[in-house]
N, C-alpha and C. Protein backbone atom coordinates (compact mmCIF):
# COMPACT_ATOMS: atom_id res chain seq x y z
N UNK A 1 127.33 222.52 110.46
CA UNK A 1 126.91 221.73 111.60
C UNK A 1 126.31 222.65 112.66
N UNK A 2 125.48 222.53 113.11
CA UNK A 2 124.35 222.66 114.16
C UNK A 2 125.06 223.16 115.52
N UNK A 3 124.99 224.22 116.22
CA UNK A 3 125.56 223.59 117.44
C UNK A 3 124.73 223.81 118.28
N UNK A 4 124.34 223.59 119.90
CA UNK A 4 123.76 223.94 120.56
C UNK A 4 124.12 224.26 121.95
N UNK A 5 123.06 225.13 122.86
CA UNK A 5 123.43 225.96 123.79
C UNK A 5 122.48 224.64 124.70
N UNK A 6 122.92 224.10 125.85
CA UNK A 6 121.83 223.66 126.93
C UNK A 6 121.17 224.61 127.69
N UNK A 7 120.24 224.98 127.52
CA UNK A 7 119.25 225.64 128.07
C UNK A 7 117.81 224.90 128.83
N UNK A 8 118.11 223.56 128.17
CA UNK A 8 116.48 222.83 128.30
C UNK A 8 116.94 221.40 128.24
N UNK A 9 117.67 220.85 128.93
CA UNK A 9 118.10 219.25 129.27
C UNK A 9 117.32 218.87 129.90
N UNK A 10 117.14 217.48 129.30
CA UNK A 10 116.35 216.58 130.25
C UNK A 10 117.04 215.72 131.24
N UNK A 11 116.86 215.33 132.27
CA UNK A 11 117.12 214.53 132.86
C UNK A 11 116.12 213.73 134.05
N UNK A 12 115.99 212.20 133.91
CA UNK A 12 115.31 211.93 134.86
C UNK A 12 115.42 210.63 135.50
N UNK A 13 115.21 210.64 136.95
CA UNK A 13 115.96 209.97 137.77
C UNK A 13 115.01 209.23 138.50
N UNK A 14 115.50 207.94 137.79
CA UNK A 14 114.82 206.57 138.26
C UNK A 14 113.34 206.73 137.73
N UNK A 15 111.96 207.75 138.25
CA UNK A 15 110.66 207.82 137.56
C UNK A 15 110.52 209.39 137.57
N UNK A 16 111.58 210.06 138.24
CA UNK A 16 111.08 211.70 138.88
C UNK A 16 112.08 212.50 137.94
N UNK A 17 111.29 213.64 136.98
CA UNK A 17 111.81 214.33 136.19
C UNK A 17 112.44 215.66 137.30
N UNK A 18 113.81 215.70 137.11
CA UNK A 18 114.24 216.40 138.08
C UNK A 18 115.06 217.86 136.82
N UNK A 19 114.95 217.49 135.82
CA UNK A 19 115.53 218.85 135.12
C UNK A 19 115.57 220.53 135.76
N UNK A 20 114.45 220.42 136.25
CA UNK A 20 114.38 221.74 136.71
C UNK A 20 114.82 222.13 138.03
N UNK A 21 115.84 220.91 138.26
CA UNK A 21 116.32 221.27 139.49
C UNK A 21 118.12 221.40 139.63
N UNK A 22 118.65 220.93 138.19
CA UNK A 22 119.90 220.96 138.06
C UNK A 22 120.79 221.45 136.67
N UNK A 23 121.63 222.08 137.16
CA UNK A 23 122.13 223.36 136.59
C UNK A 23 123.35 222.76 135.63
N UNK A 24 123.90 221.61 135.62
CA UNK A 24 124.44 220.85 135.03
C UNK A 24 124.63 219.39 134.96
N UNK A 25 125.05 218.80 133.83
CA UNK A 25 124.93 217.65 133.53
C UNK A 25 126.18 217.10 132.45
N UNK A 26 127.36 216.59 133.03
CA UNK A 26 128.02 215.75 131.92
C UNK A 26 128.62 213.92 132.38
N UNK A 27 128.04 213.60 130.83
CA UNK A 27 128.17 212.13 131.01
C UNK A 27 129.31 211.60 130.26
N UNK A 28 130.55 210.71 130.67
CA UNK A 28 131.77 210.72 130.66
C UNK A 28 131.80 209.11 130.44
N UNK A 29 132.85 208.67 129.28
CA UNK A 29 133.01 207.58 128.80
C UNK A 29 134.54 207.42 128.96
N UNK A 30 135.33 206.77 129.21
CA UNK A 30 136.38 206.43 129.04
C UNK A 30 136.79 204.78 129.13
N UNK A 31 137.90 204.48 128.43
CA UNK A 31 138.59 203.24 128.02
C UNK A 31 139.20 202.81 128.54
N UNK A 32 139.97 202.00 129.81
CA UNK A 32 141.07 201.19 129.60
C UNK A 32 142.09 200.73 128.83
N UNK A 33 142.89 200.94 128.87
CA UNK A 33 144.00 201.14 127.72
C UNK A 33 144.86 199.59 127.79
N UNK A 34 144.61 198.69 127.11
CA UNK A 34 145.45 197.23 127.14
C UNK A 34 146.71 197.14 126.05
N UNK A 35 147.43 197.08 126.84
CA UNK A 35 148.90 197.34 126.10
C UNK A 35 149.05 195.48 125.29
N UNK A 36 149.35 195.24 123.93
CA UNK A 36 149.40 194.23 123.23
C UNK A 36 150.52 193.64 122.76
N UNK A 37 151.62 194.44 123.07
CA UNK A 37 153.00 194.57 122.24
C UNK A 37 153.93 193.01 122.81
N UNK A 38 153.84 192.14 121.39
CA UNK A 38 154.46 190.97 121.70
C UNK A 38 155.87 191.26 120.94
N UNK A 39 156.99 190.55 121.51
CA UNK A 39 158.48 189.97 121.00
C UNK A 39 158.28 190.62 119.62
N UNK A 40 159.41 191.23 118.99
CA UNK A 40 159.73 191.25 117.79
C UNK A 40 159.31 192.80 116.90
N UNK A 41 158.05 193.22 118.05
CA UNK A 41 157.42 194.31 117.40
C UNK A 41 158.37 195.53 117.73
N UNK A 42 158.60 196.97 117.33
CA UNK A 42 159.39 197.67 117.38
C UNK A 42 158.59 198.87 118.07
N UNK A 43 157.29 199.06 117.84
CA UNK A 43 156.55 200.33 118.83
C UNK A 43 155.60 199.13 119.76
N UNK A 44 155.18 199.73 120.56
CA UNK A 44 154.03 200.05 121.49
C UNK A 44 152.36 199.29 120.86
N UNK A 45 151.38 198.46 120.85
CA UNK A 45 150.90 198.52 120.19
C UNK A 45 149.25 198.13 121.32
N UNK A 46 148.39 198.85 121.26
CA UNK A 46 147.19 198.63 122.23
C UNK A 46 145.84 198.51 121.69
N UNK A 47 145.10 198.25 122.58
CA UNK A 47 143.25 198.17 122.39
C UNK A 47 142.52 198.37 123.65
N UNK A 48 141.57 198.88 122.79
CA UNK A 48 140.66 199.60 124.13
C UNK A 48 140.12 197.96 124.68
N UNK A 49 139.88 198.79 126.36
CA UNK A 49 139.70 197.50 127.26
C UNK A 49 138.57 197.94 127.55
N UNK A 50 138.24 197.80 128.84
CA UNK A 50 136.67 198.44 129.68
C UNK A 50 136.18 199.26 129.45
N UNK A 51 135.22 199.41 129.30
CA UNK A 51 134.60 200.72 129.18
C UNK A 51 134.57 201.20 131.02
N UNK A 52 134.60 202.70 131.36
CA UNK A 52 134.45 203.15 132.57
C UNK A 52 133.82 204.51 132.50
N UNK A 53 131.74 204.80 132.23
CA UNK A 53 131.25 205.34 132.86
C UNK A 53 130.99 206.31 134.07
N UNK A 54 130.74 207.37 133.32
CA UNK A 54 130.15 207.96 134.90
C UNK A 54 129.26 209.54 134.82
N UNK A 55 128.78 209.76 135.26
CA UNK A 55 128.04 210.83 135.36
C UNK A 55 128.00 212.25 136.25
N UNK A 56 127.85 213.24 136.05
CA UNK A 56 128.25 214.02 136.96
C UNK A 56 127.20 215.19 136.68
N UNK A 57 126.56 215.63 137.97
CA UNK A 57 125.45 216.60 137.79
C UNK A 57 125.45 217.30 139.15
N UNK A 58 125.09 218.50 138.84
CA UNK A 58 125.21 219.84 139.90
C UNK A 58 123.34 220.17 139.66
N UNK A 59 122.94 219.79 140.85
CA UNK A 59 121.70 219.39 141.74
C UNK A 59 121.36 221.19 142.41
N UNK A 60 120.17 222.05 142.07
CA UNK A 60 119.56 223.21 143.11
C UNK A 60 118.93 222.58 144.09
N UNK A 61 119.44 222.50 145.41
CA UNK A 61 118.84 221.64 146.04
C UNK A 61 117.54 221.91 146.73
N UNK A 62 116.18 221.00 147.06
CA UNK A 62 114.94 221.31 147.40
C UNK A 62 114.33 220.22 148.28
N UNK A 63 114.14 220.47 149.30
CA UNK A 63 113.18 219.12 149.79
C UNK A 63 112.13 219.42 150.20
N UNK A 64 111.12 219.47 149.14
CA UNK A 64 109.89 219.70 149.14
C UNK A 64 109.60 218.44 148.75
N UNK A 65 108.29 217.59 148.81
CA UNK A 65 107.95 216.02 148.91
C UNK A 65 108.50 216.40 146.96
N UNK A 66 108.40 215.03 146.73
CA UNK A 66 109.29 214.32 145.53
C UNK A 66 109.78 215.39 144.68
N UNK A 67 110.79 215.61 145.16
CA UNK A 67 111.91 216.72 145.13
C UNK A 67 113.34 216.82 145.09
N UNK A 68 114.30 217.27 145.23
CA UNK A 68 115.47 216.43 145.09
C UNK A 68 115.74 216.22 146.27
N UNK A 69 115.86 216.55 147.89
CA UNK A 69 116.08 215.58 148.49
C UNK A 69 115.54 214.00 149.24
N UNK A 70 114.00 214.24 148.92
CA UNK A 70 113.31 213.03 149.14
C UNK A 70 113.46 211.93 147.83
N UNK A 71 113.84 212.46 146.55
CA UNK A 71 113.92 211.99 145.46
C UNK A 71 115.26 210.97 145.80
N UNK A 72 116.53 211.87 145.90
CA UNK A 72 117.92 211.13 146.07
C UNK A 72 118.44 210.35 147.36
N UNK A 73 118.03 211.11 148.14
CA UNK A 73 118.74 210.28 149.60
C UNK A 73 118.33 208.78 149.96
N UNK A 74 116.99 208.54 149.71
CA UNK A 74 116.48 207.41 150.02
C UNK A 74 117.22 206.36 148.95
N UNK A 75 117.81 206.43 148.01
CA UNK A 75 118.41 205.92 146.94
C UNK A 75 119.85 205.71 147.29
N UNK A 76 120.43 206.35 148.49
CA UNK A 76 122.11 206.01 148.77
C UNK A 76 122.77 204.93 148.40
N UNK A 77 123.51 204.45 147.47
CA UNK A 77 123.87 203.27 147.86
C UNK A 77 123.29 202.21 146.66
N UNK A 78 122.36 202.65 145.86
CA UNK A 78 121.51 201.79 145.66
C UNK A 78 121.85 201.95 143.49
N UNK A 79 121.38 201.52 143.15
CA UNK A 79 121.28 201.66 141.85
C UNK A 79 120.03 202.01 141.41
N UNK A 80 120.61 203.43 140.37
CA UNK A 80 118.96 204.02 139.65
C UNK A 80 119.44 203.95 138.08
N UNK A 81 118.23 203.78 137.56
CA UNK A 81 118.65 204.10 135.94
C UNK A 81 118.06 205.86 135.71
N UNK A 82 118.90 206.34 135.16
CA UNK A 82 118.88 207.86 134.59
C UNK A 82 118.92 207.87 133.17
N UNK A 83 117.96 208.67 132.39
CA UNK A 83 118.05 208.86 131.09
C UNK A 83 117.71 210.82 131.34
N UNK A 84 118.85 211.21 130.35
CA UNK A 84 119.35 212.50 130.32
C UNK A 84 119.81 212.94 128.50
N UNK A 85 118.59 214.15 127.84
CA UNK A 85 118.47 214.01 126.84
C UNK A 85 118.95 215.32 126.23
N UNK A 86 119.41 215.82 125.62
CA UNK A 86 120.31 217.38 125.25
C UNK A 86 119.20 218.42 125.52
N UNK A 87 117.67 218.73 125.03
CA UNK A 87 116.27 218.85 125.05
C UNK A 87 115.73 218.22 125.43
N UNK A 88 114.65 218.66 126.41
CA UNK A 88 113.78 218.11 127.25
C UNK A 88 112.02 218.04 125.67
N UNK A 89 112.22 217.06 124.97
CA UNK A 89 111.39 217.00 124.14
C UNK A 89 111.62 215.63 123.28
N UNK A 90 111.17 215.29 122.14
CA UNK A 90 110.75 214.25 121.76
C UNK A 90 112.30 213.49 121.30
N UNK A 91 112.63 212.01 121.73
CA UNK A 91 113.91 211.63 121.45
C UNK A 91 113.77 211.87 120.12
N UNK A 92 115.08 211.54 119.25
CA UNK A 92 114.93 212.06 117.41
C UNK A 92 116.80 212.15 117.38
N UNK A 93 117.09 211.75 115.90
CA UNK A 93 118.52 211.34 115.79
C UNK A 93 118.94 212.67 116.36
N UNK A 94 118.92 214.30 116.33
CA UNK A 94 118.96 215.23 117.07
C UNK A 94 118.73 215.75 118.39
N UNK A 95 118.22 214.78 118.71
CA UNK A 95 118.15 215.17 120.58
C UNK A 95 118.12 213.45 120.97
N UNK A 96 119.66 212.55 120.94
CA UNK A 96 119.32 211.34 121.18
C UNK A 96 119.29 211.41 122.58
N UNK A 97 118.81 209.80 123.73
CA UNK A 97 118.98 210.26 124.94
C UNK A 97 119.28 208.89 125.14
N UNK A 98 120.22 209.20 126.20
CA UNK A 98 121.50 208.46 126.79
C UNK A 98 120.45 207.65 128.07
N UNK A 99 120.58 206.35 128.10
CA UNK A 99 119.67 205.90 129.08
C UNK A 99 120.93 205.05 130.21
N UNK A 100 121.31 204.11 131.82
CA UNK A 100 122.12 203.86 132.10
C UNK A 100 121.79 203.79 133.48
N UNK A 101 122.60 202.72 134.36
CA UNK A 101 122.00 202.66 135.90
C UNK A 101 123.19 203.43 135.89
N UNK A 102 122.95 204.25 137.05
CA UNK A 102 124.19 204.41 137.89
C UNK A 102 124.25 204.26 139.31
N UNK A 103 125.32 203.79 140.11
CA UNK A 103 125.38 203.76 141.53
C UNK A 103 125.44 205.08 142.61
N UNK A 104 124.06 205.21 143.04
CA UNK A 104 124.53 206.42 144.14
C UNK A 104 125.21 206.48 144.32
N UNK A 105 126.48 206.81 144.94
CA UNK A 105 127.03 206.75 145.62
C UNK A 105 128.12 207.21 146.48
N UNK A 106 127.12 209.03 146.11
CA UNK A 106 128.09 209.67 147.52
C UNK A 106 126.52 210.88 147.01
N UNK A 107 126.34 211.83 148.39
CA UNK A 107 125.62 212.82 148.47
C UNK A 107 125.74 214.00 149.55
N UNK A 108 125.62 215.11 148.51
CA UNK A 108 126.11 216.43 150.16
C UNK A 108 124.50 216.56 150.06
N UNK A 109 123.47 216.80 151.29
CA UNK A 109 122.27 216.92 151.59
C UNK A 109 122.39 218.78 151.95
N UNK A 110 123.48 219.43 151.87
CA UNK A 110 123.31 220.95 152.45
C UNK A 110 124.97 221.11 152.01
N UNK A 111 124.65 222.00 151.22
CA UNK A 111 126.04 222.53 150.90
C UNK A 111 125.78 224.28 150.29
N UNK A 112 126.17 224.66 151.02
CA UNK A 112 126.05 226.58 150.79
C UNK A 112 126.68 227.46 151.87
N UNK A 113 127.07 228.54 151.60
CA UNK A 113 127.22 229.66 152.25
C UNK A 113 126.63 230.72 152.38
N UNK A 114 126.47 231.67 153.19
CA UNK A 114 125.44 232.53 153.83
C UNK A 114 124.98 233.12 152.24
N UNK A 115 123.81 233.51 152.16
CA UNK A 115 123.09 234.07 151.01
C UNK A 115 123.49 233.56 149.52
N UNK A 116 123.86 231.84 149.92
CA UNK A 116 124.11 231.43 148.41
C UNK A 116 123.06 230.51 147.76
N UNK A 117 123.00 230.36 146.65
CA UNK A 117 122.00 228.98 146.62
C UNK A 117 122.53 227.66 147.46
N UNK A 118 121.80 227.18 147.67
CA UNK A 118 122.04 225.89 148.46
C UNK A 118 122.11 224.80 147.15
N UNK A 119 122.81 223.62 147.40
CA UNK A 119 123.49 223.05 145.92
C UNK A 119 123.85 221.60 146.47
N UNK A 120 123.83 220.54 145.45
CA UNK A 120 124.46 219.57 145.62
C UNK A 120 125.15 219.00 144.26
N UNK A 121 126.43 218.27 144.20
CA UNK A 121 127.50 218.59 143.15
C UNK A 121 127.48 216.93 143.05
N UNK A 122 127.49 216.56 142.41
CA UNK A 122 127.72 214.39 142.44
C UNK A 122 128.33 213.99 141.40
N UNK A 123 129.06 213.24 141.43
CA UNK A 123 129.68 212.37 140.06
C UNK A 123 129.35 210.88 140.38
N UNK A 124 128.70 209.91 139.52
CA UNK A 124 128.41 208.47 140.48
C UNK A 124 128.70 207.72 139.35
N UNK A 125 129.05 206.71 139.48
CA UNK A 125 129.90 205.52 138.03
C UNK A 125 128.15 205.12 138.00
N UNK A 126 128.90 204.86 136.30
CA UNK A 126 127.55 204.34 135.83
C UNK A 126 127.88 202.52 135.61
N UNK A 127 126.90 201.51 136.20
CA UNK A 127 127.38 200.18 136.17
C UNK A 127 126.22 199.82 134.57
N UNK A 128 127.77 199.45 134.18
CA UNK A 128 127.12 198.68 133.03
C UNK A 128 127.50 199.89 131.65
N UNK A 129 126.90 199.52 130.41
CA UNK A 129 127.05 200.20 129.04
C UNK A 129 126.50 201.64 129.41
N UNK A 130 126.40 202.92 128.81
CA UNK A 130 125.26 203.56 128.09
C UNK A 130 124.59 203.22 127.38
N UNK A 131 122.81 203.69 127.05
CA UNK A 131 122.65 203.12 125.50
C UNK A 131 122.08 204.26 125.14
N UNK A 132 122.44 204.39 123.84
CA UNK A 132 121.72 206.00 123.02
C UNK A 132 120.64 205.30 122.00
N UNK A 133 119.31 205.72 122.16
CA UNK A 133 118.73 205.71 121.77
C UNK A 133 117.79 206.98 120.77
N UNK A 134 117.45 206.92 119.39
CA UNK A 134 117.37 207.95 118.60
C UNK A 134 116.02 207.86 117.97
N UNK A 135 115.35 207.12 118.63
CA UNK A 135 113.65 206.66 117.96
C UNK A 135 112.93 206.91 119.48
């Protein structure tokens, strides 16, 4: 099996390819756990409930016109769809890409210390499914 290094992720937000502006990217699925266990049964017995989404990406921050801060801020609050692909190149059952709205909904506009990169860090729920697409 194959493995790979991210060096070249895609990601792009709402229409603005912002890859080259962020240094990480992980997209996070988790379940709700519905407990089932009626009279008579002797263990514990469950099924997955909700799905609960979310995304989380560490932003080099830039506000140069459609850039990442003219790109994100105007968006506070709001719902964008993001599709974010392992390689920034042609979708294919090997580089599938994850498409999904998610809700702004929190942003640091300046976050650094003296002679550091300047950075913005976000995790925002994603409303609704993922969908992976491989064509």
């Amino acid at each position: 099996m194959a493995r790979i290094v991210l060096n070249n992720c895609y990601v792009l937000f709402g229409s603005t390819d912002l890859s080259d502006h962020i240094s990480s990217v992980s997209l996070s699925s988790t379940f709700d756990i519905v407990e089932t266990t009626a009279f008579g049964q002797t263990a514990k017995t469950r099924v997955a409930g909700l799905a609960d989404n979310s995304v989380t990406l560490e932003f080099h921050q830039d506000y140069a016109t459609s850039s990442v801060e003219q790109t994100i801020y105007p968006t506070l609050g709001t719902a964008v769809t993001i599709a974010v692909k392992p390689v920034n190149g042609t979708t294919t059952v090997l580089n599938p890409q994850y498409s999904f709205s998610t809700v702004v909904s929190e942003w640091t506009p300046l976050n650094a210390a003296v002679g550091e990169l300047a950075t913005a860090s976000v995790s925002w729920p994603i409303s609704g499914a993922i969908t992976k697409t491989t064509t």
